[in-house]
Protein backbone atom coordinates (compact mmCIF):
# COMPACT_ATOMS: atom_id res chain seq x y z
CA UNK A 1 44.07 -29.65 45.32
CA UNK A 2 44.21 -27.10 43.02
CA UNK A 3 40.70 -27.27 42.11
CA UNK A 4 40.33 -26.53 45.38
CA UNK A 5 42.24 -23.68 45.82
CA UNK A 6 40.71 -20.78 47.55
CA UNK A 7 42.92 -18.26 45.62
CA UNK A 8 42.28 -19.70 42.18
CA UNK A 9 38.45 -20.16 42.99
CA UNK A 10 38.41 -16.46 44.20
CA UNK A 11 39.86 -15.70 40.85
CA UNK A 12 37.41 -17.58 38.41
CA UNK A 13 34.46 -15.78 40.14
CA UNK A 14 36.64 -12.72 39.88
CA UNK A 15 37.05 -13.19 35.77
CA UNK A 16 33.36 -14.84 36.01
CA UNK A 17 32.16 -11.79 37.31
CA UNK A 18 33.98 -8.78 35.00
CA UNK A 19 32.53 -11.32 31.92
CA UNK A 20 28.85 -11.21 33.30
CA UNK A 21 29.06 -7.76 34.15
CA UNK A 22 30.61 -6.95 30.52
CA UNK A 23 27.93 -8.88 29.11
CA UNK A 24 25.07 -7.45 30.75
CA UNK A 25 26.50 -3.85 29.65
CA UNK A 26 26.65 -5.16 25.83
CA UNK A 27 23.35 -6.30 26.03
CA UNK A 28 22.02 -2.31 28.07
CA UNK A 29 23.84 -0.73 25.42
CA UNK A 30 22.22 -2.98 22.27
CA UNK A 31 18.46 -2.46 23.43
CA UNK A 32 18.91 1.22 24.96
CA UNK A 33 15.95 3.43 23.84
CA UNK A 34 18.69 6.40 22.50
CA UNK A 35 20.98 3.73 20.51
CA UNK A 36 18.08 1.96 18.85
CA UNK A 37 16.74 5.30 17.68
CA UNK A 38 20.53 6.53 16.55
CA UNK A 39 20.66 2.97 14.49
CA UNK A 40 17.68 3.54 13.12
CA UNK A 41 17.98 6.81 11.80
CA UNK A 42 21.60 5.86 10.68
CA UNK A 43 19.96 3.34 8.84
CA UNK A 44 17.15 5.62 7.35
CA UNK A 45 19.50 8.29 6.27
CA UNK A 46 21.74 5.26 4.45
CA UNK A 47 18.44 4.29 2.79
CA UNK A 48 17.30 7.86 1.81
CA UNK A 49 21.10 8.40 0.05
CA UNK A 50 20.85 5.33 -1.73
CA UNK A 51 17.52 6.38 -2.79
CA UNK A 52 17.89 9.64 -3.96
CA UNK A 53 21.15 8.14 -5.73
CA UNK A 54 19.26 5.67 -7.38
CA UNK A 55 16.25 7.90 -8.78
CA UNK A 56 19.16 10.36 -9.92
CA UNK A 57 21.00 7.60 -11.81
CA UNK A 58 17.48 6.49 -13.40
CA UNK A 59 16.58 10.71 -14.71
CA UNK A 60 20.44 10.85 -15.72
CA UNK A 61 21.19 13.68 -12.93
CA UNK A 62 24.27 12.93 -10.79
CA UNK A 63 24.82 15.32 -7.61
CA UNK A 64 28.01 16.73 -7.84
CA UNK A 65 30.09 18.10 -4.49
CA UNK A 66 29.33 21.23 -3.49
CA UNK A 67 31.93 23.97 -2.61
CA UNK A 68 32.41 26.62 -0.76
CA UNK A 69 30.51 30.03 -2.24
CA UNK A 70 28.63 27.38 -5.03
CA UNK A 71 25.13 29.02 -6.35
CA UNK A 72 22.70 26.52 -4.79
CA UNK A 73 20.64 26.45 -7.41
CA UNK A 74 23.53 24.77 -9.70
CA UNK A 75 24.00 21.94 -7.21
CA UNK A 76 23.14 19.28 -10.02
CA UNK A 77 24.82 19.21 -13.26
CA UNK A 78 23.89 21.05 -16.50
CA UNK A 79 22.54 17.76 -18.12
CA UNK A 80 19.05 17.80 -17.15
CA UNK A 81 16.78 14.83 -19.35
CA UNK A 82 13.57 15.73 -21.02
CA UNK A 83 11.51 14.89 -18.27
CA UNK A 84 8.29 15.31 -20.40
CA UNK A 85 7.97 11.50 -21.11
CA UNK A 86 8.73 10.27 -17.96
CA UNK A 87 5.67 12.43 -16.61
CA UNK A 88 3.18 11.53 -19.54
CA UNK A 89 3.78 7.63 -18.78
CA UNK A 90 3.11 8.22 -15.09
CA UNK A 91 0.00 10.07 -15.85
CA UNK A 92 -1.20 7.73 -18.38
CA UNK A 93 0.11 5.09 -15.70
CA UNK A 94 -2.89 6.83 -13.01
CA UNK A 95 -5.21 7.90 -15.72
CA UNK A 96 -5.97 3.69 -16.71
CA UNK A 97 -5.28 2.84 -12.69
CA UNK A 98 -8.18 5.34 -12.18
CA UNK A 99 -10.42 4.04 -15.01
CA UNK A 100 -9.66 0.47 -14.06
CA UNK A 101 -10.93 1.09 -9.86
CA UNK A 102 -13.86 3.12 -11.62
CA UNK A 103 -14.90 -0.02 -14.12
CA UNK A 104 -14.60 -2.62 -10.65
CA UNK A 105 -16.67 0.11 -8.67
CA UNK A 106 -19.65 0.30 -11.52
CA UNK A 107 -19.49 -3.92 -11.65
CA UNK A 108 -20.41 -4.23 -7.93
C-alpha cells in the first residue's frame, strides 16, 4: 500500500519535478548565448597569457609585476637578448619560402 500512497506519490512528482526543473536550468545556463561567449573569451584570454608567456620565456624576457607609479616603458626586465639572430633566421626562413613558391610557379 505504500506504493500506493497518495501522499508519497504526490511527493516523488514533487522531488521529480524540482530535479527536471533544475536540470532544464543547468542545461539554459550551459548553451546561453552570453555564457558561451564569457567561456570563450575566458578561454582566449587563458590562451593569449600562456602565449605571450611562452614567446617571452623563448626571447629570455620575463614580465615582471607592475606597481603603482612604475615607468611603463620599464615593464620588462633590463635583460633584453640580441634579437638580431632571431630576425635574420626568420628572414632567411621567408627569403628561401619565397624562392621555393617562385621555383614551383616557373615549373607549371
Amino acid at each position: 500500500m505504500a506504493d500506493t500512497d497518495p501522499d508519497e506519490l504526490e511527493r516523488r512528482i514533487a522531488r521529480t519535478r524540482a530535479e527536471l526543473a533544475q536540470t532544464v536550468d543547468a542545461i539554459a545556463d550551459r548553451v546561453s548565448p552570453k555564457r558561451v561567449a564569457e567561456r570563450t573569451v575566458a578561454d582566449v584570454k587563458s590562451r593569449a597569457g600562456h602565449f605571450v608567456a611562452s614567446v617571452g620565456d623563448a626571447l629570455g624576457v620575463t614580465p615582471r609585476p607592475v606597481e603603482y607609479g612604475d615607468d611603463t616603458d620599464r615593464i620588462w626586465e633590463e635583460e633584453r637578448p640580441d634579437l638580431a639572430p632571431v630576425l635574420i633566421g626568420i628572414g632567411a626562413v621567408l627569403v628561401v619560402g619565397a624562392a621555393i613558391v617562385l621555383w614551383r610557379r616557373r615549373r607549371r
